[in-house]
Protein backbone atom coordinates (compact mmCIF):
# COMPACT_ATOMS: atom_id res chain seq x y z
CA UNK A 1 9.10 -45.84 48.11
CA UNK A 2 9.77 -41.55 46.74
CA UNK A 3 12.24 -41.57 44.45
CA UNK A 4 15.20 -39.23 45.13
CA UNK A 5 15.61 -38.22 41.60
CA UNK A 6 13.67 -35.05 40.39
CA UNK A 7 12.08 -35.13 37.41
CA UNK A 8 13.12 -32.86 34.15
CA UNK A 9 11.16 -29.75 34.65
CA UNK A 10 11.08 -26.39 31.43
CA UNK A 11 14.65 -27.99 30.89
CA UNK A 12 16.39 -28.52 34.10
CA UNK A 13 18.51 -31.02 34.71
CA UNK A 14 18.37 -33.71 37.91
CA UNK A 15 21.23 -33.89 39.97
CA UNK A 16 22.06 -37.55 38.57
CA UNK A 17 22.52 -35.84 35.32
CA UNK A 18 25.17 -33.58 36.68
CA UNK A 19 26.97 -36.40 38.40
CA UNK A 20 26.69 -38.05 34.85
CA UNK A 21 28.03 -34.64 33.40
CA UNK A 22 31.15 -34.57 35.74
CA UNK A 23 31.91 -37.97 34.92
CA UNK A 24 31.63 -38.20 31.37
CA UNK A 25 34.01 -35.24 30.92
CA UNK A 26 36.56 -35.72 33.28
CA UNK A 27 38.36 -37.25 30.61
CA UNK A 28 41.92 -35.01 30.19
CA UNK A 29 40.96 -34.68 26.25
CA UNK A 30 38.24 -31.90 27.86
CA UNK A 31 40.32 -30.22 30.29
CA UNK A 32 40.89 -27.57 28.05
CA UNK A 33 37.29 -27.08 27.35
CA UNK A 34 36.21 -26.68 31.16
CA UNK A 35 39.31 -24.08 31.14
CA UNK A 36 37.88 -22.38 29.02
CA UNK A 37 34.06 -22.49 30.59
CA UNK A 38 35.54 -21.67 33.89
CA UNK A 39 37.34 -18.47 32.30
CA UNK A 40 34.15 -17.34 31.01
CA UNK A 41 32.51 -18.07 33.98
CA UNK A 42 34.73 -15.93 35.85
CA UNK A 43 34.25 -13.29 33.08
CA UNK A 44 30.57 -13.05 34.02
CA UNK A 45 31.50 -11.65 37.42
CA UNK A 46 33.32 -8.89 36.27
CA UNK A 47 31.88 -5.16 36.05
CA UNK A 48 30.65 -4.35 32.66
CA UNK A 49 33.89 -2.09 32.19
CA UNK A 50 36.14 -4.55 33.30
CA UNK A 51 33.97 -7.43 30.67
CA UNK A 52 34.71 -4.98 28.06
CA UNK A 53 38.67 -3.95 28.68
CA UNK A 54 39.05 -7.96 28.72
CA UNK A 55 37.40 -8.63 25.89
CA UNK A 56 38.90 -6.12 23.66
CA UNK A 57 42.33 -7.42 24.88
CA UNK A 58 41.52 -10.81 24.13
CA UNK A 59 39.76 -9.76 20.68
CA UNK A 60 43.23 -8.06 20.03
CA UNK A 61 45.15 -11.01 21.32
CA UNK A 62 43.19 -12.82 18.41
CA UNK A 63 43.72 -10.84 15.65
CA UNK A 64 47.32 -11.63 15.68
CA UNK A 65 46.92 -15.26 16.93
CA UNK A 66 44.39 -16.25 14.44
CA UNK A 67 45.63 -16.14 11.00
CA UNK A 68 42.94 -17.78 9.00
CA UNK A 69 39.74 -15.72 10.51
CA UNK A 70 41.76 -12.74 10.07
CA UNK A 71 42.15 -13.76 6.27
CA UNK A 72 38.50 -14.31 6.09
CA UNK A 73 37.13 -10.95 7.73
CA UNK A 74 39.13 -9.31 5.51
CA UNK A 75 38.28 -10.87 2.39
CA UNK A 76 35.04 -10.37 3.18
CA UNK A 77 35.05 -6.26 3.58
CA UNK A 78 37.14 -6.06 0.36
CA UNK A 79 34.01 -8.03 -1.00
CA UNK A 80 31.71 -6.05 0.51
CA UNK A 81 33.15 -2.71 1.23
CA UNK A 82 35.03 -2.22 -2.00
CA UNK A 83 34.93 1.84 -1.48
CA UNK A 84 37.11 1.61 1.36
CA UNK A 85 40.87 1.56 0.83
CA UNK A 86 42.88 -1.03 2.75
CA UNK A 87 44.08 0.88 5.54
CA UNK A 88 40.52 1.39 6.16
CA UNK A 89 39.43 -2.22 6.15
CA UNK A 90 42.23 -3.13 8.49
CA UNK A 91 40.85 -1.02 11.12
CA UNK A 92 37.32 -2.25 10.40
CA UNK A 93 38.72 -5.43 10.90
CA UNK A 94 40.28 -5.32 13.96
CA UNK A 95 37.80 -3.15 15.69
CA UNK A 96 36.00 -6.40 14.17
CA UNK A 97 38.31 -8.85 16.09
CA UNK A 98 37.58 -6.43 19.53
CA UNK A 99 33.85 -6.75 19.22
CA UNK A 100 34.52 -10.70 18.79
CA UNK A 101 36.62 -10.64 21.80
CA UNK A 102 34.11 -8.49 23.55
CA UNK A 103 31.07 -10.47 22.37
CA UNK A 104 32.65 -13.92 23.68
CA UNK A 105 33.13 -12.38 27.16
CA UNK A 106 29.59 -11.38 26.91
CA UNK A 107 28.43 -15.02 26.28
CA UNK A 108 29.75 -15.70 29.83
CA UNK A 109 27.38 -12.60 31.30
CA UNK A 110 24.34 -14.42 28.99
CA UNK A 111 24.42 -17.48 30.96
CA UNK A 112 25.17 -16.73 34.15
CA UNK A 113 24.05 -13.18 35.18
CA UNK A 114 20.45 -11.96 37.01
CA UNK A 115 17.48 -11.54 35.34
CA UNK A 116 18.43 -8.32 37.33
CA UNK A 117 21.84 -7.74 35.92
CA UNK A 118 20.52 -8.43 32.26
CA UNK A 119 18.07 -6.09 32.10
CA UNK A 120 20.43 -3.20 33.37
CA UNK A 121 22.54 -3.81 29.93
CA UNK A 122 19.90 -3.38 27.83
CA UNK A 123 17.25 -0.76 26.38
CA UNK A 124 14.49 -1.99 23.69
CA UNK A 125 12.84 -0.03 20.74
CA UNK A 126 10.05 -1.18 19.16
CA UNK A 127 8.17 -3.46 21.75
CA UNK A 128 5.21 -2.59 20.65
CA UNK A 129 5.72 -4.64 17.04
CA UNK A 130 6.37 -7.69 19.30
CA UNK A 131 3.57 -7.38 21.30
CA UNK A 132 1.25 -6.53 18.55
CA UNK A 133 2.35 -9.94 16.77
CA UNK A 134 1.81 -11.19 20.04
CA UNK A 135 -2.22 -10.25 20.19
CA UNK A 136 -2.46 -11.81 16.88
CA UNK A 137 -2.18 -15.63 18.43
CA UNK A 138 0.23 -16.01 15.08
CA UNK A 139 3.73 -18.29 15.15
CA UNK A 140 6.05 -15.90 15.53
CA UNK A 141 9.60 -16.25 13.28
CA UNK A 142 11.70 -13.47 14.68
CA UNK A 143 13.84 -12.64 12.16
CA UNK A 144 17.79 -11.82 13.35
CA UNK A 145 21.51 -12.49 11.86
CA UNK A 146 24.78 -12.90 13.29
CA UNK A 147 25.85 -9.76 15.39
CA UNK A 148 28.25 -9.77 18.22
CA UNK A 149 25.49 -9.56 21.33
CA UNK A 150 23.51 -12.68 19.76
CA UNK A 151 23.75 -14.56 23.08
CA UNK A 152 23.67 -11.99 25.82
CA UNK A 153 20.47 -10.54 23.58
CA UNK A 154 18.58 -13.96 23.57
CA UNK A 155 19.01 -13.45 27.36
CA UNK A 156 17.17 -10.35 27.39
CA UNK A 157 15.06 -11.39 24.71
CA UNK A 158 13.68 -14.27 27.65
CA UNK A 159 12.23 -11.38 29.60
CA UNK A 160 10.28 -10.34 27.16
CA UNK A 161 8.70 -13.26 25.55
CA UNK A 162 9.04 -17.12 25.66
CA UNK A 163 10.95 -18.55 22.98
CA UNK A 164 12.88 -21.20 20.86
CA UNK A 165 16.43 -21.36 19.63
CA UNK A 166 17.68 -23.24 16.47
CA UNK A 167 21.25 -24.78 17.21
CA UNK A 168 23.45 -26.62 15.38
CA UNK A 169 25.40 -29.50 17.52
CA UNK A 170 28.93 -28.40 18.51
CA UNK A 171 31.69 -31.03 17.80
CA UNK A 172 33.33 -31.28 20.90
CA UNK A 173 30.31 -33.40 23.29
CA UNK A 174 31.58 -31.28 26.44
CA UNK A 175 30.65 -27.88 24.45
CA UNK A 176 27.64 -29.28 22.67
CA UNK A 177 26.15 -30.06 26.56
CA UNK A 178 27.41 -27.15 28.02
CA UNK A 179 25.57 -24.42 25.56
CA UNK A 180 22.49 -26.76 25.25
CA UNK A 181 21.91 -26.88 29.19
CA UNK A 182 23.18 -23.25 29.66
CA UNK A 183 20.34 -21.94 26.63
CA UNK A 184 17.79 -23.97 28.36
CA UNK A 185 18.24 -22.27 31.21
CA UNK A 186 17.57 -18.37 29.01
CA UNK A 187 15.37 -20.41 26.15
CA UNK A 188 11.72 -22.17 26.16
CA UNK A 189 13.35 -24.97 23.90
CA UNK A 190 15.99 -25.92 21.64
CA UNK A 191 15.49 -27.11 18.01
CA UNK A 192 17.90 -28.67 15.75
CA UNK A 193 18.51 -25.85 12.57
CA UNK A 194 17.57 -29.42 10.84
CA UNK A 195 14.56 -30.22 12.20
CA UNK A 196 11.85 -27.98 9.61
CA UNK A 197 9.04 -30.31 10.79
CA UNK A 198 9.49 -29.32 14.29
CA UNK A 199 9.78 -25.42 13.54
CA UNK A 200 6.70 -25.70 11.72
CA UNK A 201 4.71 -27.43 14.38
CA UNK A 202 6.07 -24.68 16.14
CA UNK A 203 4.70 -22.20 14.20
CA UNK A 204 1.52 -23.45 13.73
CA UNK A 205 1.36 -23.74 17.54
CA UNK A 206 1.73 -19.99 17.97
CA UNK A 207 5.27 -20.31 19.03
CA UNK A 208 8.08 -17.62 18.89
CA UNK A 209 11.21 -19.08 17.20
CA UNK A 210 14.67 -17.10 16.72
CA UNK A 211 15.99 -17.00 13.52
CA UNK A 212 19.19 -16.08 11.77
CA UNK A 213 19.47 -17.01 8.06
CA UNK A 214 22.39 -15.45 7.36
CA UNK A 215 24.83 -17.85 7.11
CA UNK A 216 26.41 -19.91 3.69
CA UNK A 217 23.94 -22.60 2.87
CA UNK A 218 25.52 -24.99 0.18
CA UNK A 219 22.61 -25.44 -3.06
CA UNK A 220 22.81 -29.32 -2.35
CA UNK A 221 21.70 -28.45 1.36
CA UNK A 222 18.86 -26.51 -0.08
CA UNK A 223 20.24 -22.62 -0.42
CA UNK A 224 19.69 -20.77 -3.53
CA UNK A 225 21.82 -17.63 -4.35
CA UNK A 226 20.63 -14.12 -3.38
CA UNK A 227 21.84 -10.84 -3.90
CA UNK A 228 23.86 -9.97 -0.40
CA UNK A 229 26.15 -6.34 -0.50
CA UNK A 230 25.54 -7.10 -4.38
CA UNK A 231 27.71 -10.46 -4.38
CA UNK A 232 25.41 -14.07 -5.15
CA UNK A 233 25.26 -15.77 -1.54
CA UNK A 234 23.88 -18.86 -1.09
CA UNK A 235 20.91 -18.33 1.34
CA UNK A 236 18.78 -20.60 2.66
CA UNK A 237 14.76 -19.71 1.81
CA UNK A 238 13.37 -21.14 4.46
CA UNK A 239 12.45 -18.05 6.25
CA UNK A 240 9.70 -17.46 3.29
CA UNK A 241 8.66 -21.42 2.86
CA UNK A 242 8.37 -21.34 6.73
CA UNK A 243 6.09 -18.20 6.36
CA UNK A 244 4.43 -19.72 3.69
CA UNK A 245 3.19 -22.62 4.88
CA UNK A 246 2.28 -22.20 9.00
CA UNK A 247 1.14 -18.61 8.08
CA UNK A 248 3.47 -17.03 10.56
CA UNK A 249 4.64 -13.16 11.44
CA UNK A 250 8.24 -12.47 10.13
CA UNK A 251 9.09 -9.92 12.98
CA UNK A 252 12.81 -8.19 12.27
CA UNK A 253 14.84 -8.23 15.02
CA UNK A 254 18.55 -6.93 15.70
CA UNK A 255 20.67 -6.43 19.13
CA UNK A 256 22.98 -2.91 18.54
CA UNK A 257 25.99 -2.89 20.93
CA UNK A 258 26.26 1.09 22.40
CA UNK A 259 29.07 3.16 23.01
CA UNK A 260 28.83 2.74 26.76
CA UNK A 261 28.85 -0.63 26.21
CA UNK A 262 25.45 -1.86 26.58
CA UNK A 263 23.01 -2.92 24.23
CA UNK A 264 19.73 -1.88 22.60
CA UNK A 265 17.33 -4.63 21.32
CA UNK A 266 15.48 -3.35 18.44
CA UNK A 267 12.51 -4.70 17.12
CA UNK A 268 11.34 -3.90 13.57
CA UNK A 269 7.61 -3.38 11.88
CA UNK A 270 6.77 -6.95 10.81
CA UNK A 271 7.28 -7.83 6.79
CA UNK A 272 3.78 -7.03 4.90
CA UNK A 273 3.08 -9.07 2.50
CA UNK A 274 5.89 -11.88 2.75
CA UNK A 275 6.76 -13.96 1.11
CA UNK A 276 4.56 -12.85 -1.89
CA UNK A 277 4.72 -15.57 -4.93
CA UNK A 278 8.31 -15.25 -5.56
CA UNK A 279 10.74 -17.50 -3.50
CA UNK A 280 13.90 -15.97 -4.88
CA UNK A 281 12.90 -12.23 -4.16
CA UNK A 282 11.24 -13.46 -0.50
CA UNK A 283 15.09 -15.15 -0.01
CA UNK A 284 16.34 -11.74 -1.68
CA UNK A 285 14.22 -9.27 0.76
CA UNK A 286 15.59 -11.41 3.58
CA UNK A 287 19.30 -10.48 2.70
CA UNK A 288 18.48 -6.67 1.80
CA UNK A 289 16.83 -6.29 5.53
CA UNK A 290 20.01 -7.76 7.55
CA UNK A 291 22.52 -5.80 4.97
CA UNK A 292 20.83 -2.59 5.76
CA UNK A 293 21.74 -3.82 9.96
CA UNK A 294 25.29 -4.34 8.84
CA UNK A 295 25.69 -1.31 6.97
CA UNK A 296 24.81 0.31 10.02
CA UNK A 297 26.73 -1.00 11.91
CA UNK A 298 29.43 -3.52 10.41
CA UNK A 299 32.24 -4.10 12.80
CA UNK A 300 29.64 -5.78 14.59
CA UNK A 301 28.97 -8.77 12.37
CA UNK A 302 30.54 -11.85 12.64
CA UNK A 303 32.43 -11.96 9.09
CA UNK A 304 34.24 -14.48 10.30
CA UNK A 305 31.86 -16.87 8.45
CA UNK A 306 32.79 -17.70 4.74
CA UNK A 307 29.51 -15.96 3.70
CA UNK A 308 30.25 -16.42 0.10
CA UNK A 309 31.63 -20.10 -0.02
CA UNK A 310 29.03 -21.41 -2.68
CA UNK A 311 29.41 -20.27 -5.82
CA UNK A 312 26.51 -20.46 -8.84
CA UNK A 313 28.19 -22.28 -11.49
CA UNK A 314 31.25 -20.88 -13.42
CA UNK A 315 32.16 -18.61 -10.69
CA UNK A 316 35.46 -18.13 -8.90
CA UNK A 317 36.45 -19.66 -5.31
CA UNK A 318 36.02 -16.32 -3.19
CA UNK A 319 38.29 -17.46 -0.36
């Protein structure tokens, strides 16, 4: 006797997971959470004007709803913008809080729009470095950070070449599934950011894995402290011990967000000659190439993150 079920297949699920799915979570504790999925859902139909206007409101909506982020992006441009006066960094910020708003409606478009309707949003400079590392039959690390169009640029990213995605497991069990089936559906594969044994197979496979190192790694988890706009941040150095040991190309890679609202995906000249003998000043190079992205554009960034939460020893709390 033929089974009914359909085997997994690049990812996909079987339509005894789904009924699995539905009834796991129909719980009332994660109403809220398929409220929320459905709104973005519904925000993926919209024009790209009408995406936009919504998520500006709704980034606007935030800045006065959400205390506590709003603290931390502003702590963090006094840290890292100290030329600007305060009425200054209160518009950076809330332009800030707009992108957010904008970026999150975006995540809805990432998952659920056309190959078609992705690849209207979006123009690319600098293909040729990926295909270049491409021709060299090297592991790929493709080297990114935190912007606003992370998501709906890993869509576009898809077309372009296969790939894998670190993630870190959400909390709540409903989001956790939800953004690991919806990424499988844009992604080659998921890894767990914990999993260094598995990015190195990876690697040494000839893989392309995405990469954002730009987030507060504690020095009991590993991070050391590198220079980032001039301020000690604790920064993991895996990009160069990754690089170091399967060999790989460390590609730079950055989505830009345009004033017409779509996106450019720009790819970078690979790093020559990385990550030379020095671990600090490979973990230091890392952080000079994604402040130079921020600088150029920095109410993009997610500073929502308590980028400076470690301290080296003797040094003041920052937050």
């Amino acid at each position: 006797m033929t089974s009914t079920k359909r085997k997994r297949r690049g990812g996909q699920s079987t339509p005894t997971d789904d009924r699995l799915l539905r009834l796991r979570f129909c719980h009332p504790r994660f109403w809220v959470t398929w409220l929320q999925f459905g709104l973005l859902r519904i925000a993926a139909s919209l024009s790209l004007q009408t995406r936009e206007m919504v998520g500006a409101k709704l980034g606007a909506i935030g800045w006065h709803l959400a205390p506590e982020p709003r603290r931390i992006v502003l702590r963090n441009l006094e840290i890292c913008f100290p030329e600007l006066d305060e009425h200054q960094r209160q518009e950076m910020a809330q332009q800030n809080f707009r992108n957010m708003g904008i970026g999150l409606t975006d995540i809805g478009a990432a998952w659920w729009l056309s190959d078609e309707h992705i690849a209207e949003l979006f123009d690319v400079e600098g293909l040729e470095h990926l295909r270049a590392a491409q021709a060299s039959g090297k592991g790929i690390l493709l080297l990114s950070c935190h912007m606003m169009g992370l998501e709906i640029s890993g869509a576009k990213l898809r077309q372009l070449t296969n790939f894998k995605v670190l993630y870190r497991e959400d909390r709540n069990p409903l989001t956790a599934t939800i953004i690991r089936r919806a990424r499988r559906r844009k992604v080659d594969n998921v890894i767990s950011n914990h999993d260094m044994r598995g990015m190195m197979r990876a690697l040494k496979s000839g893989d392309v894995i995405w990469y954002a190192p730009d987030q507060n790694i504690s020095p009991r988890r590993g991070g050391i402290f590198a220079p980032f706009f001039g301020i000690s941040a604790a920064t993991t150095p895996a990009s160069a011990r990754l690089a170091e040991r399967t060999g790989c190309i460390v590609l730079p890679y950055y989505p830009k967000r345009l004033p017409d609202g779509r996106y450019r995906l720009i790819f970078e000249p690979p790093l020559e000659d990385f990550p030379g003998g020095d671990l600090h000043e490979a973990t230091a190079r890392i952080n000079r190439t994604i402040e130079r992205w921020v600088r150029e554009q920095p109410e993009q960034y997610f500073w929502a993150h308590k980028r400076f939460k470690s301290r080296p020893d003797g040094e003041p709390k920052v937050y």
